[in-house]
Structures are given as C-alpha cells and as structure tokens.
N, C-alpha and C. Protein backbone atom coordinates (compact mmCIF):
# COMPACT_ATOMS: atom_id res chain seq x y z
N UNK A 1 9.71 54.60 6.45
CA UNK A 1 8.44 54.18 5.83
C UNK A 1 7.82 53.05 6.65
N UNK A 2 6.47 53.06 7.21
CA UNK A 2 5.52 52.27 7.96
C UNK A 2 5.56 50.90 7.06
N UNK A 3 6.01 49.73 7.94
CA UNK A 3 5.64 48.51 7.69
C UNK A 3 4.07 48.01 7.13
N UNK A 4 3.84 47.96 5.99
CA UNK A 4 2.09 47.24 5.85
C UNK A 4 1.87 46.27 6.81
N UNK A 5 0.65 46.27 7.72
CA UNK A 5 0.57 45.14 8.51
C UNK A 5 -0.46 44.57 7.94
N UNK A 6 -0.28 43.31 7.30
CA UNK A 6 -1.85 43.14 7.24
C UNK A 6 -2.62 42.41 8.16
N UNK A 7 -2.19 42.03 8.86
CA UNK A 7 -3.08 41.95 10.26
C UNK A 7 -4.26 42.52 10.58
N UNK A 8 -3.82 44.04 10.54
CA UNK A 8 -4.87 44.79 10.81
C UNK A 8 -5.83 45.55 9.61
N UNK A 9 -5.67 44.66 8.41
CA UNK A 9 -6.42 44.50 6.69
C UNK A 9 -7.07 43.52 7.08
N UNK A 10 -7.16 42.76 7.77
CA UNK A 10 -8.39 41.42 7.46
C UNK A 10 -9.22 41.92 7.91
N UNK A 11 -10.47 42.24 7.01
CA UNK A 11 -12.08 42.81 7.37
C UNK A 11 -12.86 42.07 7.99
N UNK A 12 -13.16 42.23 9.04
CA UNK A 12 -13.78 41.19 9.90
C UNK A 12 -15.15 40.80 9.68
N UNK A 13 -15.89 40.97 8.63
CA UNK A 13 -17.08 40.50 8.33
C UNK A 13 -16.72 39.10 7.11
N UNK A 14 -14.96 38.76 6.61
CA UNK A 14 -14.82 38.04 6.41
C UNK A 14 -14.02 36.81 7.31
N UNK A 15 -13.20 37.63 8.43
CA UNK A 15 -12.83 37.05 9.37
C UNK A 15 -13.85 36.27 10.49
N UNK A 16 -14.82 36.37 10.51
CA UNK A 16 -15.77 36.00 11.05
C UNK A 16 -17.20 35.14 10.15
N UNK A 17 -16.80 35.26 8.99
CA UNK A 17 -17.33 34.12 7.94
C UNK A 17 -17.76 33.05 8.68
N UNK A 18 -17.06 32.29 8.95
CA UNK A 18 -17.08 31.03 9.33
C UNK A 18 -17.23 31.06 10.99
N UNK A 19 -17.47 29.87 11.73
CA UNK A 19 -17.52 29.85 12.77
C UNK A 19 -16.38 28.69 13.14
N UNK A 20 -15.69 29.23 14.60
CA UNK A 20 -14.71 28.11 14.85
C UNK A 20 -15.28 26.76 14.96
N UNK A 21 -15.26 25.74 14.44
CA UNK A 21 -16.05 24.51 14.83
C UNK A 21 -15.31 23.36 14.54
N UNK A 22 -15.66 22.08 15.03
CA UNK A 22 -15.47 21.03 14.43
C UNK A 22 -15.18 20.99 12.77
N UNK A 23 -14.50 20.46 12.64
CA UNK A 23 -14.20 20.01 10.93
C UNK A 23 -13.73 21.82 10.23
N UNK A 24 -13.74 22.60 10.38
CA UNK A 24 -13.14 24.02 10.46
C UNK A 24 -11.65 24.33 10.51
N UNK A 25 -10.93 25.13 9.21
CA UNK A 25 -9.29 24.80 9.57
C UNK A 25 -9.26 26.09 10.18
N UNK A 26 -7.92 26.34 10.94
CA UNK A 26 -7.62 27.35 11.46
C UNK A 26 -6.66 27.88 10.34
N UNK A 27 -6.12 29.09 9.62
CA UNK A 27 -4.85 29.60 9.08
C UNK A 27 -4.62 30.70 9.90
N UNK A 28 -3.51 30.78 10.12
CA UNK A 28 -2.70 31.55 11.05
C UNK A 28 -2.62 32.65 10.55
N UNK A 29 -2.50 34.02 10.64
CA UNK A 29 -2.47 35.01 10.25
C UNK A 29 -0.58 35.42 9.95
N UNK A 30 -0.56 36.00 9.19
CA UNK A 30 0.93 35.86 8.44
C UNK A 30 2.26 35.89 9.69
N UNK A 31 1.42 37.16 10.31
CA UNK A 31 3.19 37.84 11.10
C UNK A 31 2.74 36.87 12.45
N UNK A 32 1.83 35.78 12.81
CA UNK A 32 1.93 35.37 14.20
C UNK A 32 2.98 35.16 14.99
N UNK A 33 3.17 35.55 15.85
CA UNK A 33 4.36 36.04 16.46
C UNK A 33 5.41 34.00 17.15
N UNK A 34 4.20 33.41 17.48
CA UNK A 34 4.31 31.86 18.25
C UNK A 34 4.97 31.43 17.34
N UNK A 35 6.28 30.88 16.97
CA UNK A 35 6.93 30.12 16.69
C UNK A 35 6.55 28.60 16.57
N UNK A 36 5.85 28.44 17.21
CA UNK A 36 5.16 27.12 17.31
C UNK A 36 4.10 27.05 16.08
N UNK A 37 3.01 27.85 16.25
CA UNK A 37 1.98 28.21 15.39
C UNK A 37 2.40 28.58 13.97
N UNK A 38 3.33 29.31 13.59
CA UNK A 38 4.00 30.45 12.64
C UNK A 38 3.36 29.67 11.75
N UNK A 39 2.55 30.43 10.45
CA UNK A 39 2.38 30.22 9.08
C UNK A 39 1.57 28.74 9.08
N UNK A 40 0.39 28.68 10.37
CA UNK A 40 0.30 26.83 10.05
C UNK A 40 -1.06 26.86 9.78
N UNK A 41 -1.75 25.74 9.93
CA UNK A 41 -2.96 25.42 9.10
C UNK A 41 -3.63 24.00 10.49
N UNK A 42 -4.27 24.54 10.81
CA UNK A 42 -4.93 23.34 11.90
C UNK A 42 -6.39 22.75 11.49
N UNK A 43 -6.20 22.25 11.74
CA UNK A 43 -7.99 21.43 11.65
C UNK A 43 -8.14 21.19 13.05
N UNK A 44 -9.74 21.52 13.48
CA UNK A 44 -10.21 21.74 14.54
C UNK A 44 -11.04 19.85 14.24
N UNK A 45 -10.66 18.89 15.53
CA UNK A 45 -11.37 18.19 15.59
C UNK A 45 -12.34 17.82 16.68
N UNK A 46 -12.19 19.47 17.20
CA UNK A 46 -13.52 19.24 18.35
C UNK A 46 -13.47 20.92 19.08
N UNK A 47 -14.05 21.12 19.13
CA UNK A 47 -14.05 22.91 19.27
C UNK A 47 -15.87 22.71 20.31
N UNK A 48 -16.12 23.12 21.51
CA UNK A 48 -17.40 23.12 22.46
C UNK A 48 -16.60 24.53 23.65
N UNK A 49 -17.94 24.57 24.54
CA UNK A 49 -17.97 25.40 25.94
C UNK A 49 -16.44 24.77 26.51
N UNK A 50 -15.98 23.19 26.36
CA UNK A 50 -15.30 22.94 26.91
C UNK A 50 -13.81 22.96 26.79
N UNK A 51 -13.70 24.03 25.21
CA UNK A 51 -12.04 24.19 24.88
C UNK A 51 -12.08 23.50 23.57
N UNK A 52 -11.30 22.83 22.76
CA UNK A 52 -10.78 22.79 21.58
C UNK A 52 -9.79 21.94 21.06
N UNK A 53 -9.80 21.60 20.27
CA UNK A 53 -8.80 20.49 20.20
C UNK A 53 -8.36 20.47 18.86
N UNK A 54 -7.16 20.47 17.86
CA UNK A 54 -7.20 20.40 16.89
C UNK A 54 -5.52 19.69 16.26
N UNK A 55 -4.89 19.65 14.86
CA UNK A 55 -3.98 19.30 14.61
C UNK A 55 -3.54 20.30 13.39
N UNK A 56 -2.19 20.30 13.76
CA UNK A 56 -1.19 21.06 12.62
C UNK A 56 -1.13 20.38 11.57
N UNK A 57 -1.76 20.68 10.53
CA UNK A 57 -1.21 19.98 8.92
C UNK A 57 -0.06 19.83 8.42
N UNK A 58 0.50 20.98 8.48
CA UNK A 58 1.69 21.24 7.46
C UNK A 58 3.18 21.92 8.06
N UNK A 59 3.07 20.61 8.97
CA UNK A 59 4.87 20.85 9.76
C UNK A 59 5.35 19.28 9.95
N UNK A 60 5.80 18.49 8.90
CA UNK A 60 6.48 17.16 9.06
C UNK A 60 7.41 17.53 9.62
N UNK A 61 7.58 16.41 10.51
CA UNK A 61 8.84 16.05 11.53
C UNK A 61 9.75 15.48 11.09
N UNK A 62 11.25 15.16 11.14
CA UNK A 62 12.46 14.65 10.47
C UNK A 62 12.11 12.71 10.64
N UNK A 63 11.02 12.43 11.01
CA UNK A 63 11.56 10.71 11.66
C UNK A 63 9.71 10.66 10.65
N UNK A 64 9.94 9.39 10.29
CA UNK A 64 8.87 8.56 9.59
C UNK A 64 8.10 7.57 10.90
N UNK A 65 6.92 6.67 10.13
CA UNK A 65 6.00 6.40 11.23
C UNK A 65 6.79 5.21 11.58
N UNK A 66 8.00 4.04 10.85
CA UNK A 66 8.38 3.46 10.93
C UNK A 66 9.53 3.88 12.30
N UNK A 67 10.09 5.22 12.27
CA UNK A 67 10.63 5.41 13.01
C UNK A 67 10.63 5.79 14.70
N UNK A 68 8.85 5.90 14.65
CA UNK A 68 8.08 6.15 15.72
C UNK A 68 7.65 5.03 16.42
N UNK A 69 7.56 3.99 15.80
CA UNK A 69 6.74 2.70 16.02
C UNK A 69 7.52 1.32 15.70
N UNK A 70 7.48 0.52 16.98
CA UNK A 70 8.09 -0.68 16.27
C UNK A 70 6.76 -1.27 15.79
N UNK A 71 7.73 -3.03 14.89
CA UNK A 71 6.22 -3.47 14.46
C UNK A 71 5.70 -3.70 13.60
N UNK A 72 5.75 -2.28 13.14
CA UNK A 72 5.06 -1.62 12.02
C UNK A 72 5.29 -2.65 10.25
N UNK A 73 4.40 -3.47 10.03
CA UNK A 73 4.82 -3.84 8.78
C UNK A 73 3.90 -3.34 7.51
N UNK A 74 4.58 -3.32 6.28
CA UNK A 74 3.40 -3.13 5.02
C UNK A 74 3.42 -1.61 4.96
N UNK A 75 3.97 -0.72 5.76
CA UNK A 75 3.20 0.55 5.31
C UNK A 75 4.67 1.64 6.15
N UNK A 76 4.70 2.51 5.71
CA UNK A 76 5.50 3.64 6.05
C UNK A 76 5.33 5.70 5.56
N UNK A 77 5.01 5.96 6.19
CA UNK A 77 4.90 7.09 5.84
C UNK A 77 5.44 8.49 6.93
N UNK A 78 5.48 9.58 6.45
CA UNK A 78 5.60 10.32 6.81
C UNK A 78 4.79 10.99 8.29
N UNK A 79 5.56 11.63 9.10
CA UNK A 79 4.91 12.02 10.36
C UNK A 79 4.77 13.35 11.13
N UNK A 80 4.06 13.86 11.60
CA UNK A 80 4.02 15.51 11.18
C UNK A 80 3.53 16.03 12.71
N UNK A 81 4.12 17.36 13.13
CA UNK A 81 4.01 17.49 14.42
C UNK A 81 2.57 18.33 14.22
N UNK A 82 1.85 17.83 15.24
CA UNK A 82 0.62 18.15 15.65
C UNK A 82 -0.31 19.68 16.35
N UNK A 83 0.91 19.55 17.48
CA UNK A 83 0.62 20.67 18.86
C UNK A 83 1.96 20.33 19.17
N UNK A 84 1.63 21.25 20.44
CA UNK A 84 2.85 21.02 21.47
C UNK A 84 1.96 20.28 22.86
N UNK A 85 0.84 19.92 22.98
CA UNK A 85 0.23 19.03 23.84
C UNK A 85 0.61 17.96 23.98
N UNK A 86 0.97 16.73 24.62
CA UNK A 86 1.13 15.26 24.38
C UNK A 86 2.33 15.43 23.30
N UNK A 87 3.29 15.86 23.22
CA UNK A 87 4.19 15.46 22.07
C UNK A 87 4.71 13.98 22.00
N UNK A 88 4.34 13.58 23.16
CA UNK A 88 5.26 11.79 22.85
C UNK A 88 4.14 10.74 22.58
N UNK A 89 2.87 11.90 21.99
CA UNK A 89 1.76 10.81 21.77
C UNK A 89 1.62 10.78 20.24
N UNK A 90 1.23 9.29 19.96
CA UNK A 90 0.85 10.31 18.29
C UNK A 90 -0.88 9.54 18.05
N UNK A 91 -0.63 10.50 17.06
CA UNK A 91 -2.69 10.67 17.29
C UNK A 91 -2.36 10.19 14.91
N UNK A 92 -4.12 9.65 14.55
CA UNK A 92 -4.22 9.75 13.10
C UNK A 92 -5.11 10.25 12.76
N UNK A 93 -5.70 10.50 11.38
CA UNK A 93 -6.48 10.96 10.70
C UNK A 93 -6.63 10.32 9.56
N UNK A 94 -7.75 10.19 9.26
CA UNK A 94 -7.89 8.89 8.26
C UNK A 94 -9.04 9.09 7.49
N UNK A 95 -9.45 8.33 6.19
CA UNK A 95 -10.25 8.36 5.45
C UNK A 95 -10.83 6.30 5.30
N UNK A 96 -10.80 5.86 6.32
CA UNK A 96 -10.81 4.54 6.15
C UNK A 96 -12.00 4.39 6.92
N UNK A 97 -12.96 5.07 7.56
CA UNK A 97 -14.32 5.35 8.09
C UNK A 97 -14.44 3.79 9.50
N UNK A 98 -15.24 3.01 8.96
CA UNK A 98 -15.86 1.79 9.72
C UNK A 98 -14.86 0.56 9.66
N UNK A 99 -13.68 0.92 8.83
CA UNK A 99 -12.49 -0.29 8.87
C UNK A 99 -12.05 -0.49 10.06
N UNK A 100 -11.64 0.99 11.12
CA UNK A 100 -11.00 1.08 11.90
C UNK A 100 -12.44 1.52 12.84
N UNK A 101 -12.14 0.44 13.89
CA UNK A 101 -13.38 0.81 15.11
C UNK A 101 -12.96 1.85 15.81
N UNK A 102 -14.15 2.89 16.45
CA UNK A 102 -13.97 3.36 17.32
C UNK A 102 -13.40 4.55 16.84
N UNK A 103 -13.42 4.96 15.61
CA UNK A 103 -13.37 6.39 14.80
C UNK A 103 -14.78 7.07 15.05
N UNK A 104 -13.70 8.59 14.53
CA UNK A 104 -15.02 9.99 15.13
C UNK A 104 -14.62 10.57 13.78
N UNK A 105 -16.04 10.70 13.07
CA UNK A 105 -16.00 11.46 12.19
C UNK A 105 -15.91 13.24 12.45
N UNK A 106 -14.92 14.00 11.32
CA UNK A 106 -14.92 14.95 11.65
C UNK A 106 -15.58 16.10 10.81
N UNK A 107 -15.26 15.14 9.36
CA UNK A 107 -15.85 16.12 8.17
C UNK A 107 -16.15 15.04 7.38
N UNK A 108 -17.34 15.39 6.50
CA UNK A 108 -17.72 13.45 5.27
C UNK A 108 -16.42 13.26 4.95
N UNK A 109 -16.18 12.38 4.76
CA UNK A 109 -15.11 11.10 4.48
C UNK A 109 -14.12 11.63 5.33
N UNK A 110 -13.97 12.01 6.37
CA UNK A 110 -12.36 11.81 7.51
C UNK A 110 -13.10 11.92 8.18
N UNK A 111 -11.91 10.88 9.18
CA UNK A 111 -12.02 10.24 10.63
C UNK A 111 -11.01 10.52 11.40
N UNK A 112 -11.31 10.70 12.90
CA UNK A 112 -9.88 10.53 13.64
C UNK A 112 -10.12 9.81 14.16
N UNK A 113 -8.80 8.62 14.61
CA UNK A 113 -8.30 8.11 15.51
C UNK A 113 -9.26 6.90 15.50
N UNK A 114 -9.21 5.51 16.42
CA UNK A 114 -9.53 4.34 16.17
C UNK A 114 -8.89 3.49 16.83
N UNK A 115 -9.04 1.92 16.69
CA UNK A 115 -8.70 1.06 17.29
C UNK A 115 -7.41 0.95 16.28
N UNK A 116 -6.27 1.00 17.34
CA UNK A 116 -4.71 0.72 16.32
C UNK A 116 -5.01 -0.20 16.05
N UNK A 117 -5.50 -1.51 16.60
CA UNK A 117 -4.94 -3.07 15.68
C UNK A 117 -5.56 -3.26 14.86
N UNK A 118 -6.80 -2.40 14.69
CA UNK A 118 -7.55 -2.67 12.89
C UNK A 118 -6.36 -1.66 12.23
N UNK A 119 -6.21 -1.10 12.95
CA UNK A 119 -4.65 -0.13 11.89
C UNK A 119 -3.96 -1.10 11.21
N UNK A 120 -3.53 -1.81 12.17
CA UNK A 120 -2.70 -2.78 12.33
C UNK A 120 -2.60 -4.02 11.27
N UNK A 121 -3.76 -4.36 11.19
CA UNK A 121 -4.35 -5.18 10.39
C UNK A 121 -4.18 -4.71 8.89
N UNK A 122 -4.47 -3.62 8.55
CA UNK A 122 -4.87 -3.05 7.30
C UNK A 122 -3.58 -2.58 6.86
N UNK A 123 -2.59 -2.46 7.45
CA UNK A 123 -0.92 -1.96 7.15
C UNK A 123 -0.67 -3.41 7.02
N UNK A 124 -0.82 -4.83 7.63
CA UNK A 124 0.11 -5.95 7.15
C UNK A 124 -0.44 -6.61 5.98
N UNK A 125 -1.80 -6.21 5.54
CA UNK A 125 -2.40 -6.58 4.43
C UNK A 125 -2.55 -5.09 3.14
N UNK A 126 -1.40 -4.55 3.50
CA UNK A 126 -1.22 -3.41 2.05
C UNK A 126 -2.60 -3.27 2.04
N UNK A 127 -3.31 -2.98 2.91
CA UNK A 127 -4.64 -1.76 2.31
C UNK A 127 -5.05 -0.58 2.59
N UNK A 128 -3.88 0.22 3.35
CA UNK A 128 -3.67 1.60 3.24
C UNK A 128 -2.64 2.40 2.39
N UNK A 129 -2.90 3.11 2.19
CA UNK A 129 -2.12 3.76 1.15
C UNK A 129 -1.95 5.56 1.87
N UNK A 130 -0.87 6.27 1.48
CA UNK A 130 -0.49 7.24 2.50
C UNK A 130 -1.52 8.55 1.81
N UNK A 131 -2.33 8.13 0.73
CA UNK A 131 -3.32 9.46 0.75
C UNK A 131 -4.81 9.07 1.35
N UNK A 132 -4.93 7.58 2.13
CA UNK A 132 -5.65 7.25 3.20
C UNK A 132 -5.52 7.88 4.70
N UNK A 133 -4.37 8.41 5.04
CA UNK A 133 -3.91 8.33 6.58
C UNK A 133 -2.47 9.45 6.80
N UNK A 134 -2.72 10.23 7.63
CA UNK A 134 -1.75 10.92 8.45
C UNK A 134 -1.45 11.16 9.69
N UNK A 135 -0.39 10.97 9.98
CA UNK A 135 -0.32 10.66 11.70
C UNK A 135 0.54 12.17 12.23
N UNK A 136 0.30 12.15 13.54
CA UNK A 136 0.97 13.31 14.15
C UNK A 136 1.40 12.90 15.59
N UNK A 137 2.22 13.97 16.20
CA UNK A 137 2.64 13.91 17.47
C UNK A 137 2.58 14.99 17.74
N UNK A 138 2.00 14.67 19.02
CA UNK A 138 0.95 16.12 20.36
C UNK A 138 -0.06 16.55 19.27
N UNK A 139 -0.93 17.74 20.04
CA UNK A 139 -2.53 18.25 19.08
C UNK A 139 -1.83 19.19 19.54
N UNK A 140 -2.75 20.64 19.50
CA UNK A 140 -2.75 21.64 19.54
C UNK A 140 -4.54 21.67 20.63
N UNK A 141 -4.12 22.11 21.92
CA UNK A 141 -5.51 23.02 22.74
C UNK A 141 -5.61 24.00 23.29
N UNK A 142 -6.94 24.57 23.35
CA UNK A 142 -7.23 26.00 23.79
C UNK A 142 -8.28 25.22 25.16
N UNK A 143 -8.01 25.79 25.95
CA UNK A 143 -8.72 25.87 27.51
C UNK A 143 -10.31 26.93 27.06
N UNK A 144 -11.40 26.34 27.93
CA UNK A 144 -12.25 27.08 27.64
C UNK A 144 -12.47 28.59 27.24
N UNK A 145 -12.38 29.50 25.99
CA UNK A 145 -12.46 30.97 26.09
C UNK A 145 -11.68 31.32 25.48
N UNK A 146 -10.62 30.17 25.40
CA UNK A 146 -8.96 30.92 25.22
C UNK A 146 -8.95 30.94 23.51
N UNK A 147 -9.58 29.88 22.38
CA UNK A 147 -9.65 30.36 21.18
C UNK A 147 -10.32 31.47 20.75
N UNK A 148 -11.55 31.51 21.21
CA UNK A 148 -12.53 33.55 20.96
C UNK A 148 -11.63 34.48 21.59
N UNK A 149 -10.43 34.12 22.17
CA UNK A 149 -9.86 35.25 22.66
C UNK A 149 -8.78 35.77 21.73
N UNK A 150 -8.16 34.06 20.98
CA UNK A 150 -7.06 34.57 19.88
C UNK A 150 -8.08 35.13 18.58
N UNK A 151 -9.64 34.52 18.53
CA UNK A 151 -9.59 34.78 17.37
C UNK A 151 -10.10 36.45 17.26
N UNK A 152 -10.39 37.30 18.47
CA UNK A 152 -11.13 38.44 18.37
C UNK A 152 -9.55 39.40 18.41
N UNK A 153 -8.37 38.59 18.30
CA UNK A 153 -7.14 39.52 18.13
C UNK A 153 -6.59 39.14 16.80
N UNK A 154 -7.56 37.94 16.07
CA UNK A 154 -7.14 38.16 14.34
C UNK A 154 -5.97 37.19 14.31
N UNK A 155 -5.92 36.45 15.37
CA UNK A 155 -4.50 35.53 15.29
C UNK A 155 -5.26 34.42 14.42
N UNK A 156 -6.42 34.60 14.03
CA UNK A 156 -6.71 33.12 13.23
C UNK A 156 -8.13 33.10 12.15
N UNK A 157 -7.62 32.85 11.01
CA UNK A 157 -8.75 32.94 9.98
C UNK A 157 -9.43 31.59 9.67
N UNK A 158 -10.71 31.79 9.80
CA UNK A 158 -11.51 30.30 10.00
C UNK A 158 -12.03 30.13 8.29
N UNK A 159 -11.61 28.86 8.03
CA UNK A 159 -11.95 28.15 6.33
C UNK A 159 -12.99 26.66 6.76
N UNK A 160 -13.40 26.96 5.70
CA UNK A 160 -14.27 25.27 5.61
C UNK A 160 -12.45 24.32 5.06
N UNK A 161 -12.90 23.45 5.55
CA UNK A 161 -12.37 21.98 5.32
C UNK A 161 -12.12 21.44 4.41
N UNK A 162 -11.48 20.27 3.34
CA UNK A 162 -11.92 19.22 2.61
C UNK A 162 -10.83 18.26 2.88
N UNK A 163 -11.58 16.84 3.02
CA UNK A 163 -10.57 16.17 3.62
C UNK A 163 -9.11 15.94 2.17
N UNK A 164 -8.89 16.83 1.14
CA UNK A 164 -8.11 16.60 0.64
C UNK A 164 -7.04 17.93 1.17
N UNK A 165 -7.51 18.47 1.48
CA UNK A 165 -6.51 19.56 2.18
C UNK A 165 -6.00 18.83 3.44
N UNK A 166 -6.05 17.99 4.16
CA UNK A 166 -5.73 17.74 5.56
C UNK A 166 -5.16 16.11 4.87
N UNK A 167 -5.12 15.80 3.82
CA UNK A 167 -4.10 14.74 2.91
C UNK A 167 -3.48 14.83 2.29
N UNK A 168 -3.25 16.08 2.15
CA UNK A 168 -2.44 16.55 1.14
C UNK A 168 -0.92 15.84 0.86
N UNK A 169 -0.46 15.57 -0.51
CA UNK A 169 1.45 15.38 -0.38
C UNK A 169 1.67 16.92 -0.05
N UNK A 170 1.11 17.87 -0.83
CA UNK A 170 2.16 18.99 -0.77
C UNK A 170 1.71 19.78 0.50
N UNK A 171 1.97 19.39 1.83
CA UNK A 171 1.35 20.24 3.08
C UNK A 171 2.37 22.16 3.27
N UNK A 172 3.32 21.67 2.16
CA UNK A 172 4.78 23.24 2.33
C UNK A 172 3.48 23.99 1.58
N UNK A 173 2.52 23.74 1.07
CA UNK A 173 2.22 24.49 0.34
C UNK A 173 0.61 24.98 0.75
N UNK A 174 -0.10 24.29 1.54
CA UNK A 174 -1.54 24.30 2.58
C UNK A 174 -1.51 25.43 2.67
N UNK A 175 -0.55 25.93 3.24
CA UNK A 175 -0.77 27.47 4.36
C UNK A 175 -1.83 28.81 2.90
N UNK A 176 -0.67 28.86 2.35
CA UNK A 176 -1.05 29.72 0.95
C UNK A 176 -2.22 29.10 -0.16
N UNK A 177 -2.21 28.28 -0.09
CA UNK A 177 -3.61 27.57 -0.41
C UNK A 177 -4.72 28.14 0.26
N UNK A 178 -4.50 27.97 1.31
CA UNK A 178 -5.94 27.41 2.52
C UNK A 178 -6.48 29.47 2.01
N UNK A 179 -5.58 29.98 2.12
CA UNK A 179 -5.75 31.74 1.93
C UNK A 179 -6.18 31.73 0.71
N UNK A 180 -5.60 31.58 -0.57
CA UNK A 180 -6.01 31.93 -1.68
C UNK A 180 -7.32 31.25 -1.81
N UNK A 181 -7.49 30.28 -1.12
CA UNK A 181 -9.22 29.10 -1.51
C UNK A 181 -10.38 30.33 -1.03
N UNK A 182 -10.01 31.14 -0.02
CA UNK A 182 -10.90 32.24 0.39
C UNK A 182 -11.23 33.26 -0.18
N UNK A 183 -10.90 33.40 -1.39
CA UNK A 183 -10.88 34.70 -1.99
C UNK A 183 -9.39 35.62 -2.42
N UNK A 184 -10.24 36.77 -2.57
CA UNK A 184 -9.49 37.69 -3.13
C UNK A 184 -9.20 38.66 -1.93
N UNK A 185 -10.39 38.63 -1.30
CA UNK A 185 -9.59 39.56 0.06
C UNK A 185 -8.59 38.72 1.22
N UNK A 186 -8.75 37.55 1.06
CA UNK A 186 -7.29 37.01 1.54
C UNK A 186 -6.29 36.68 0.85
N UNK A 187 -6.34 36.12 -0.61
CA UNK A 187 -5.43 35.74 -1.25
C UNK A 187 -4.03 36.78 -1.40
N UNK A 188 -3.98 37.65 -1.08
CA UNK A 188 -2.61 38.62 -1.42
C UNK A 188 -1.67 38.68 0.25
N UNK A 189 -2.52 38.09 1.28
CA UNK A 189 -1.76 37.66 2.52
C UNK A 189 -1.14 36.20 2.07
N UNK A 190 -1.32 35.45 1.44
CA UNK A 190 -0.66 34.42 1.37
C UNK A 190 0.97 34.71 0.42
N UNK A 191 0.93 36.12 0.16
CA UNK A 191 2.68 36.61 -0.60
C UNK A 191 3.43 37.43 0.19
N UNK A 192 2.84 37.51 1.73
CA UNK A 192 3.53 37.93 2.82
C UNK A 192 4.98 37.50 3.01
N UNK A 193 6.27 37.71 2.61
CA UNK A 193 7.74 37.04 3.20
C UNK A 193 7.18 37.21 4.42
N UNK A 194 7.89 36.04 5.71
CA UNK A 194 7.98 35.93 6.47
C UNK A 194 8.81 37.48 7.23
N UNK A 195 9.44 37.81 6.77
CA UNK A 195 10.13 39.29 7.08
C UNK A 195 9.94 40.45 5.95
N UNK A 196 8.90 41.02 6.43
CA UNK A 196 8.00 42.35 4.93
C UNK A 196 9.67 43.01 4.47
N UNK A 197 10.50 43.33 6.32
CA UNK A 197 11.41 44.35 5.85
C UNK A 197 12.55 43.88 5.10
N UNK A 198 12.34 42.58 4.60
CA UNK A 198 13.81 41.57 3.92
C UNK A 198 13.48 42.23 2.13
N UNK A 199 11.90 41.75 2.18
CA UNK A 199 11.44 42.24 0.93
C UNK A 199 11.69 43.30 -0.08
C-alpha cells in the first residue's frame, strides 16, 4: 500500500498565499528530508535579490544564555539554535524596540539585534523578562535564488508572523501551530508522525 505523501497535497494557490518576505515564518513541510531543518519554523528577518536571512524558533539547545556568556547578571534564559551559519555566534530577538540602540524592526513590536550593553544594562537592572527576548546561535541563509528554488519544490510553507509565536514558552509545539493557524487545508499536515510507516 502507497505511502500518503502530503507533500505533494499542498495546493499551491495556498502554498503561494503569502510571499517569502521579511517578518514571514517559514514551516517546513512534514517529511523534509534536512535534518537540520526537520519539522522547524523560521522567521525570515530579511529576505531581498540579495539572499535571505532568517532564525529557527523551535530547537533549544542543551546550555542556557548564562552558559554562553560570561558576565551575564539579573537575567537567564534559555538558548535556541538558529541555522547552521555562524554557529559560535549568537544573534537576539526582542520586543524592547528603542531601549536597545541600533535594533531593526522586523514585524510591529519585534526587533532584532542591538547594542549588547543596553542589553546589558537592562539584564543588571531586572527589566527584561524572558517573554521580552530570545537568543540563538548561527541563522539560517539562502544565497541569492536558492529560497524560490526550495520553495517551488514545496520544501516550505509561508505564514504571516506574530511576535507571540517567535516568544513563545511552548516553541515543541510552534511547528503544529504555525500549520493549524492556516487553516483547514493545512491543519491535518501538522498529525503527520515523523515516520507515516511507524503509524
């Protein structure tokens, strides 16, 4: 008996809904084969002619930010792998707008990235709080061409944003979210087992 793929069920007049862009999440299509990618949820924080740039939501890493960073006082939280680009870098995302200089808005109320020592500042005076801020290590990029190329093979379903999805506590749970928030013609890919034939 033929495996259901649904891969080749996503109707592309909804797959093409949206446009890849800035502030735009990526969800991965169930069976993606990349191990890296598998089952994830990206936010695009810069998508042009010139390639793409974005971060993995919902893959925390075993080590906290305390464990990444000396220093660090007032604040501790959780830390979540990004890409496989820059892995020994870590990059944030934030909802703290004009506190922190030198932020790029991506979607109303989130920001990436900034001057660390207003970070800095605002962690030794307890005025972040961890549904303010999430940090990562490496992004995730596509070279000019190379995302219209995954997305015209269905490796990626484009959603609007809200910066409470990309803050989430429960990120184990984003992936199947981000699908069911789309409807009914995606929502029944988000009960895909990772292996149909285990099922």
């Amino acid at each position: 008996m033929a495996i259901r793929n649904p891969k080749s069920e996503i109707p592309d007049m909804f797959t093409n809904r949206f446009q890849a862009e800035q502030g735009r999440l990526l969800v991965s299509e169930p069976f993606l084969p990349d191990p890296v990618f598998h089952r994830s949820v990206i936010l695009l924080t810069k998508c042009d002619e010139s390639g793409a740039v974005g971060f993995i939501l919902n893959k925390p890493v075993n080590f906290t930010l305390a464990d990444a960073l000396s220093g660090i006082t007032g604040f501790n939280t959780s830390v979540f792998f990004g890409g496989p680009v820059s892995p020994d870098a870590l990059f944030f995302m934030h909802r703290l707008g004009e506190k922190i200089s030198g932020s790029v808005p991506v979607i109303e109320g989130l920001y990436w990235g900034g001057e660390f020592q207003d970070l800095k500042k605002l962690f030794e005076n307890r005025l972040v709080t961890a549904a303010d801020i999430k940090f990562f290590v490496g992004y995730a990029g596509w070279s000019p061409g190379q995302l219209e190329k995954e997305m015209k093979k269905k490796s990626w379903i484009v959603s609007p944003a809200r910066p409470l999805d990309i803050l989430t506590e429960k990120p184990e749970r984003l992936w199947g979210a981000a699908l069911k928030n789309m409807g009914s013609e995606f929502s029944y890919l988000a009960n895909y087992p990772d292996n149909p034939s285990l099922n």
